[in-house]
Protein backbone atom coordinates (compact mmCIF):
# COMPACT_ATOMS: atom_id res chain seq x y z
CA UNK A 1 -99.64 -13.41 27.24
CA UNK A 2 -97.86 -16.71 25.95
CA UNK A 3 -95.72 -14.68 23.85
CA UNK A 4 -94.45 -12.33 26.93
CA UNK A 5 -93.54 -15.63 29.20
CA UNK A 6 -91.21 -16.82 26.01
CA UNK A 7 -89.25 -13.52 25.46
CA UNK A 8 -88.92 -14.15 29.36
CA UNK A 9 -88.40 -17.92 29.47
CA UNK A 10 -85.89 -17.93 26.54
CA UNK A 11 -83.65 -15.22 27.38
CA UNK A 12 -83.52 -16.61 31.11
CA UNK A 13 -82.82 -19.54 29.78
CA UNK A 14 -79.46 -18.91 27.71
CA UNK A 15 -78.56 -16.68 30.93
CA UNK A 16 -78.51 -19.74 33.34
CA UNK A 17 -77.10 -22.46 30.20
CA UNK A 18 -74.07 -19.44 30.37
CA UNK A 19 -73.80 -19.38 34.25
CA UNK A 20 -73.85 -23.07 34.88
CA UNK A 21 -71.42 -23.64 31.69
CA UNK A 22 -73.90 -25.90 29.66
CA UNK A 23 -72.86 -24.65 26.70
CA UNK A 24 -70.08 -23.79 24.69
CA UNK A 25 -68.61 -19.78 25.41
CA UNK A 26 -69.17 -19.41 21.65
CA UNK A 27 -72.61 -20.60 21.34
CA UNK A 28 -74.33 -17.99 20.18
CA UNK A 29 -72.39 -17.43 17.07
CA UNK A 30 -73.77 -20.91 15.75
CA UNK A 31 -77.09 -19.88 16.62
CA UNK A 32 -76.59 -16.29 15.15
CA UNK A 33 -75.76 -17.59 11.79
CA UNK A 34 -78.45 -19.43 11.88
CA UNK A 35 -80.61 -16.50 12.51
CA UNK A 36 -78.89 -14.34 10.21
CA UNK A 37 -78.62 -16.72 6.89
CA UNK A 38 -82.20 -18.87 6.88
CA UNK A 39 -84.40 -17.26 9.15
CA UNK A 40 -84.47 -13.55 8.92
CA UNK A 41 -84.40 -13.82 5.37
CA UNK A 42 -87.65 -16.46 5.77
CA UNK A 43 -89.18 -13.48 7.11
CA UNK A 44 -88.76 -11.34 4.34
CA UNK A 45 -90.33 -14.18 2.26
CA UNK A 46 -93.64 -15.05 4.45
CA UNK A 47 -94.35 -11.22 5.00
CA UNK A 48 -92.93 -8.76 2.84
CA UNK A 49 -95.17 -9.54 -0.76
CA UNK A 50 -98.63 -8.79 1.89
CA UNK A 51 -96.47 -5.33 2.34
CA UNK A 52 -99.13 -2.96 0.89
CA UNK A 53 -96.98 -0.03 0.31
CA UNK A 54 -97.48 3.73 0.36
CA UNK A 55 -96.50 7.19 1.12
CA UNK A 56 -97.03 6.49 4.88
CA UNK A 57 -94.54 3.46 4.33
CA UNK A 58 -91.67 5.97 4.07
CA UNK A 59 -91.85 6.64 7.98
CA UNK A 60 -90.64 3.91 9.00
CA UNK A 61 -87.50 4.53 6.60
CA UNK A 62 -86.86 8.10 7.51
CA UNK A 63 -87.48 7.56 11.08
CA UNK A 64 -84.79 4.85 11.63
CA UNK A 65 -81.83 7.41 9.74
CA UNK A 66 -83.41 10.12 11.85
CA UNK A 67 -82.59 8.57 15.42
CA UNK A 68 -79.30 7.39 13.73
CA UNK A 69 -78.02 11.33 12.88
CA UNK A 70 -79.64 12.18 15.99
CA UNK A 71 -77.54 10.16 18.09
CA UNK A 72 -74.11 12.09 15.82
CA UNK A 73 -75.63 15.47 17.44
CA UNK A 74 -76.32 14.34 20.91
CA UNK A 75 -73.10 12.33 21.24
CA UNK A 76 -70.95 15.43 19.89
CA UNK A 77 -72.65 17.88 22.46
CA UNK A 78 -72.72 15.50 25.63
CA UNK A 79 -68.86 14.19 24.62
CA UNK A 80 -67.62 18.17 24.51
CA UNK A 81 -69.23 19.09 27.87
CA UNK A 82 -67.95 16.18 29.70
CA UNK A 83 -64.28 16.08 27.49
CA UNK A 84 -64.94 12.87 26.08
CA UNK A 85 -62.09 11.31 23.17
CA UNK A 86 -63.13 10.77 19.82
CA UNK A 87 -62.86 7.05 20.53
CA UNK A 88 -65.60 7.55 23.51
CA UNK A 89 -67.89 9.48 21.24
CA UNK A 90 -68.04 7.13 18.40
CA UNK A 91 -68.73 4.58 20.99
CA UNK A 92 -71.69 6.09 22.65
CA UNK A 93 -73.18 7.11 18.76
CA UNK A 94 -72.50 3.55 18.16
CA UNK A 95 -74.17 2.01 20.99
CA UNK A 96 -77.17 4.69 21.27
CA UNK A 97 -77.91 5.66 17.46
CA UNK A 98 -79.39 1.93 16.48
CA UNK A 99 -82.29 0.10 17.92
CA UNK A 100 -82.42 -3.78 18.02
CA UNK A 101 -85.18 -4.02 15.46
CA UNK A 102 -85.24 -8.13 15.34
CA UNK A 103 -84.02 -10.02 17.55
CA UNK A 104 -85.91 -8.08 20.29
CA UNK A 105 -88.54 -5.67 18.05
CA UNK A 106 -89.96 -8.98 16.13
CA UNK A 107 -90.55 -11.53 19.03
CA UNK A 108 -91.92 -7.63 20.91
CA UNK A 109 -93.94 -6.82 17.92
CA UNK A 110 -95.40 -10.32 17.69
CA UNK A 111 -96.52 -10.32 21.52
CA UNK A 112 -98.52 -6.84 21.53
CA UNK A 113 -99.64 -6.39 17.94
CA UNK A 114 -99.52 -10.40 16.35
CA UNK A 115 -97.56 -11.49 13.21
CA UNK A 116 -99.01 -9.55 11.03
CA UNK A 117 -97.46 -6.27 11.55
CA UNK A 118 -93.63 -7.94 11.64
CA UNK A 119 -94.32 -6.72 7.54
CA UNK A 120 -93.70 -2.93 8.89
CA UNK A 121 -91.12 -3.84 11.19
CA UNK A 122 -89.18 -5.55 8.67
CA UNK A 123 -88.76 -2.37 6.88
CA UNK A 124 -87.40 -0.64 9.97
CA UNK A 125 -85.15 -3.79 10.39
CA UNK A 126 -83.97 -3.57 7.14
CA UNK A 127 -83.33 0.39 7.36
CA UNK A 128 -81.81 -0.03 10.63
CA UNK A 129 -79.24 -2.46 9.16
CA UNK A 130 -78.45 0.36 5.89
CA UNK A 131 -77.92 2.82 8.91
CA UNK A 132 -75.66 0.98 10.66
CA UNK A 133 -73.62 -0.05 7.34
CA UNK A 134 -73.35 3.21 6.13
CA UNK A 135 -73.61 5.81 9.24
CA UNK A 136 -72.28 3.40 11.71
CA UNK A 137 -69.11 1.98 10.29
CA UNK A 138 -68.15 5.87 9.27
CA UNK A 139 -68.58 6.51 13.08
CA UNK A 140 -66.31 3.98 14.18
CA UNK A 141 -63.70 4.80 11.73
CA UNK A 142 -64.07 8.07 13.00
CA UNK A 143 -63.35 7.15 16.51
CA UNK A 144 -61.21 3.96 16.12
CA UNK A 145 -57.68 3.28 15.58
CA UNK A 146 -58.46 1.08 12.60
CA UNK A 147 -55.69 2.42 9.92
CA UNK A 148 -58.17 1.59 7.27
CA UNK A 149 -59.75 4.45 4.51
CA UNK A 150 -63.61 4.16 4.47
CA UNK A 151 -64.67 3.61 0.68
CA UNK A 152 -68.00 3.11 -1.04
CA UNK A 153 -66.60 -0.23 -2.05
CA UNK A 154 -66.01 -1.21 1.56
CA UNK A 155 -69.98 0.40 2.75
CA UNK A 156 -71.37 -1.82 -0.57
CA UNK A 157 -69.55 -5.08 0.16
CA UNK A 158 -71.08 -5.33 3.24
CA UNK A 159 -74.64 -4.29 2.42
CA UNK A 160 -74.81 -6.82 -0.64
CA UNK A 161 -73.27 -9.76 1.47
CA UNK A 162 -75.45 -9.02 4.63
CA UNK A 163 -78.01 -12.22 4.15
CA UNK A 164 -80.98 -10.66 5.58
CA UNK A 165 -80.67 -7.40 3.38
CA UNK A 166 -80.25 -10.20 0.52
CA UNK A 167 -83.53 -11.85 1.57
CA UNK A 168 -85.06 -8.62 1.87
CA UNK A 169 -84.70 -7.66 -1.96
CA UNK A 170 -84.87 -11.25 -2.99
CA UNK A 171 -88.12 -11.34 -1.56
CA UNK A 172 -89.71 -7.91 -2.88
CA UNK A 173 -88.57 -8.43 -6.38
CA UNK A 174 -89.52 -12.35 -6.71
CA UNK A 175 -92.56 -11.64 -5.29
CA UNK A 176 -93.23 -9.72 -8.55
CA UNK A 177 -92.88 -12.60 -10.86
CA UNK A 178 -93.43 -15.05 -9.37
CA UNK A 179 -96.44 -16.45 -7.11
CA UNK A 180 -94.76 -17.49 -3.63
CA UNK A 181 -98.18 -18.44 -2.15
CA UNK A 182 -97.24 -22.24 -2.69
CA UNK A 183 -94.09 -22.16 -0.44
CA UNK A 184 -95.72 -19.90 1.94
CA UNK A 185 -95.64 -22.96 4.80
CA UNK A 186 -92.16 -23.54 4.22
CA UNK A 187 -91.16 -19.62 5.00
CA UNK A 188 -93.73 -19.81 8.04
CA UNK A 189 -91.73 -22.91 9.78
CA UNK A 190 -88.35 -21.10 9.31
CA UNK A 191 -89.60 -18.11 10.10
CA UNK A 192 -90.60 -19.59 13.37
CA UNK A 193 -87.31 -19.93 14.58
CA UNK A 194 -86.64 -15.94 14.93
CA UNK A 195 -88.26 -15.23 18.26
CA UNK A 196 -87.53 -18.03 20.51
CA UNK A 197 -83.62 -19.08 19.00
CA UNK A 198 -82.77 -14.56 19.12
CA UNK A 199 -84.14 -14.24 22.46
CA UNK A 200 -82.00 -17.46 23.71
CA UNK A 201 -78.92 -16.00 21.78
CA UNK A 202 -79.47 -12.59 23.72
CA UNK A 203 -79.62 -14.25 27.07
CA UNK A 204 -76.33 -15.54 25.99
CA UNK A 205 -74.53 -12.61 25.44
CA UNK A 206 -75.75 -10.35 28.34
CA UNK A 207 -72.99 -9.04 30.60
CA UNK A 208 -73.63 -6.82 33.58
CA UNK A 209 -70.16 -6.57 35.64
CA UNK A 210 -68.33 -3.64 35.68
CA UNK A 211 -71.39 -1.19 35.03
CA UNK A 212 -71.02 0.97 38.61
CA UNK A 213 -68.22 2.73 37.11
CA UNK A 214 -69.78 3.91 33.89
CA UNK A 215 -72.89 4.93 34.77
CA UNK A 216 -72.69 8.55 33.73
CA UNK A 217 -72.31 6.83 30.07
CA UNK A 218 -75.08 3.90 29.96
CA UNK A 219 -77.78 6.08 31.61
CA UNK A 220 -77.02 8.94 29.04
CA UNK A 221 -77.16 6.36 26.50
CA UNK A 222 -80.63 4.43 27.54
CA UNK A 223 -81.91 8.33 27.79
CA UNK A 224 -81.18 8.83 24.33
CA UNK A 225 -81.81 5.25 23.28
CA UNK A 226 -85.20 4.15 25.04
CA UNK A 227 -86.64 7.64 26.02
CA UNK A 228 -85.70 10.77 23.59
CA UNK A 229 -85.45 8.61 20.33
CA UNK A 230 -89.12 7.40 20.60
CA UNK A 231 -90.17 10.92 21.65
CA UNK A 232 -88.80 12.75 18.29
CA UNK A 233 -90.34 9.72 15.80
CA UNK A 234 -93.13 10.02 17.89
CA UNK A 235 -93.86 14.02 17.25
CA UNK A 236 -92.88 13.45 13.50
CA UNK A 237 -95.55 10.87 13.44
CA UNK A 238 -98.49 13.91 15.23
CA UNK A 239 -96.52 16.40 13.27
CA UNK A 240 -96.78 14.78 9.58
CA UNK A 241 -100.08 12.77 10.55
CA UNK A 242 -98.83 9.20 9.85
CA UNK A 243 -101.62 7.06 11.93
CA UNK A 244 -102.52 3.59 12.42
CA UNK A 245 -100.34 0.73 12.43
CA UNK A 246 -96.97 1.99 10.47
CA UNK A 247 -96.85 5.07 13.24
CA UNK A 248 -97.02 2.66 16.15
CA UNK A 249 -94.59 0.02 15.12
CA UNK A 250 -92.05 2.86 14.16
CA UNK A 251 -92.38 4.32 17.48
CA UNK A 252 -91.98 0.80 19.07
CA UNK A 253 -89.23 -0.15 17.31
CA UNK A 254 -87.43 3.11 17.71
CA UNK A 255 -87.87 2.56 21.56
CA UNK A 256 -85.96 -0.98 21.09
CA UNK A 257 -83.18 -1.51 23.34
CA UNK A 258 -79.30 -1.20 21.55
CA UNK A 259 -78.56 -2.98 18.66
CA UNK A 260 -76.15 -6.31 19.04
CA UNK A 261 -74.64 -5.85 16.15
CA UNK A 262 -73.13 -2.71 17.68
CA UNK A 263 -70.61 -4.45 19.94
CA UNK A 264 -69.06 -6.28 17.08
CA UNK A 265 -68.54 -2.72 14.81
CA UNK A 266 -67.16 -1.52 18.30
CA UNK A 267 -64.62 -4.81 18.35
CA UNK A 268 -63.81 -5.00 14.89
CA UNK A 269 -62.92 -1.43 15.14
CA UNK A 270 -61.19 -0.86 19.32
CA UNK A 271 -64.05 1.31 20.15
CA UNK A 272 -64.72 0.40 23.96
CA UNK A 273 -66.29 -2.78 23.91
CA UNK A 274 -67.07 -2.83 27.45
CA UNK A 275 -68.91 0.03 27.34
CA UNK A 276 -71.03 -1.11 24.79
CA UNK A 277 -71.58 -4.11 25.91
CA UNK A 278 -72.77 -2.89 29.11
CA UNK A 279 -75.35 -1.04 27.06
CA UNK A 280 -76.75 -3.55 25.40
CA UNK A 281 -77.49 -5.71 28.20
CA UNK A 282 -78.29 -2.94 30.49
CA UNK A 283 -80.95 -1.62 28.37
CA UNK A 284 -82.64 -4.71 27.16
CA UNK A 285 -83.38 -5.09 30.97
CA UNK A 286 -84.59 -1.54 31.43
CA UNK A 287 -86.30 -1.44 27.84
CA UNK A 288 -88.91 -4.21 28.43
CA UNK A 289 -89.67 -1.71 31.00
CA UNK A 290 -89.97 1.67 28.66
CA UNK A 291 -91.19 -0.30 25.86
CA UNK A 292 -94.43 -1.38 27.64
CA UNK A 293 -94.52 2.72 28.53
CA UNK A 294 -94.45 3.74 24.73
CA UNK A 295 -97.01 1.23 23.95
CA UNK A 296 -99.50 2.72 26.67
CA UNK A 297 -98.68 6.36 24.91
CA UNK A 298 -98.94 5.13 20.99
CA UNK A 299 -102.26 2.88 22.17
CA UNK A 300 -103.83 6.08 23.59
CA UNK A 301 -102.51 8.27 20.66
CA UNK A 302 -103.17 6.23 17.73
């Protein structure tokens, strides 16, 4: 229960420091890097060498790309039928196709199951972030009116410079040489700092106005997002018999509201920012909601 009153507390709390003004507009960038360079990868270090890997492990993987080229279809169908541009497609694959797998799915994760499952959801993090460097920029290219050529130079720089994805290998192939038991502590403090400092940096960054207009887009978004997504990991879960705990966090963390990171592909490229912004904040609202749903269904399947 304490772990449910500090996603609340948290994110209420950046969303009242940003409506009084007690705090700098650009906040959340400080507390983003922060997030980004010492404590995701601290995460990778305290829980991925307990990772006891197998076949089943490979769920999580294929089940993040999955909802990722599912969102391509469903975006290219739903775009023709309503006449959509290019430039509205991309941003409804961009802002539908990728779950927020940390700084939402870990403090989530850590209030229903504990800790020690953040090891599987790690793995979807990680995958999620390879989706959205590979699948995701090559979407908004597609749909922007960024004059740039897509190369496998451009999709590599950013994987290898992305710190958690750093701390992610770091971790797994260290942990293979060398015995990180002793520093263990250390990892655990940083590591900390995830839930309560990402849920505080979301409450910054929500934005509601402007969403009566656009509702045809954000609900067909959250459907795809926080109800159909879930559904199809789910049935490949019954369908290939993957069980226990790697089949439930997948499922959970496929249900996670819309990626963050999304808005800032959609900037850096003049996708419509508004739009996806309007998403994100939208469905973090409506997905504590459907999230607490899909655990009632993956409790009473698995």
């Amino acid at each position: 229960m304490i772990n449910f009153v500090l996603i609340v507390v948290c994110i209420v709390a950046g969303m009242i420091f940003k409506a009084t003004k007690s705090i700098h507009p650009d906040a959340h960038k400080g507390i983003n890097t922060w997030i980004l360079y010492i404590a995701l990868p601290a995460v990778s270090f305290k829980y991925l060498p307990k990772v006891q890997w197998s076949q089943e492990m490979l769920f999580p993987i294929i089940s993040t790309f999955l909802i990722a080229i599912g969102s391509w279809f469903f975006m290219l169908l739903y775009s023709k039928k309503k006449g959509y541009s290019a430039r509205s497609r991309s941003t409804l694959e961009l802002a539908s196709g990728y779950s927020n797998t940390s700084f939402i799915g870990f403090p989530l994760i850590s209030a229903l199951y504990g800790e020690g499952l953040l090891s599987i959801a790690i793995i979807c993090d990680q995958t999620m972030f390879l989706a959205l460097s590979t699948l995701g920029i090559i979407a908004a290219l597609r749909g922007g009116n960024s004059s740039g050529t897509i190369s496998a130079k451009f999709i590599l720089k950013r994987l290898f410079t992305f710190p958690p994805f750093l701390g992610c290998i770091s971790a797994l192939v260290l942990s293979q040489v060398v015995d990180l038991a002793p520093v263990e502590p250390f990892f655990d403090k940083l590591a900390a700092t995830v839930g309560p400092l990402a849920l505080f940096s979301v409450g910054l960054q929500l934005k509601f106005n402007g969403w009566r207009k656009l509702i045809p887009q954000i609900s067909t978004s959250m459907f795809y997002k926080l109800l159909l997504a879930p559904a199809v990991v789910l049935g490949l879960a019954l369908l290939f018999g993957i069980k226990g705990n790697v089949a439930k966090v997948s499922i959970l963390e496929s249900a996670m509201p819309t990626l963050i990171s999304s808005s800032i592909i959609a900037e850096q490229f003049k996708l419509n920012t508004k739009l996806t912004n309007l998403i994100i904040g939208i469905s973090i609202v409506v997905g504590f909601f459907s999230i607490l749903l899909w655990f009632g269904v993956v409790e009473y399947l698995f």
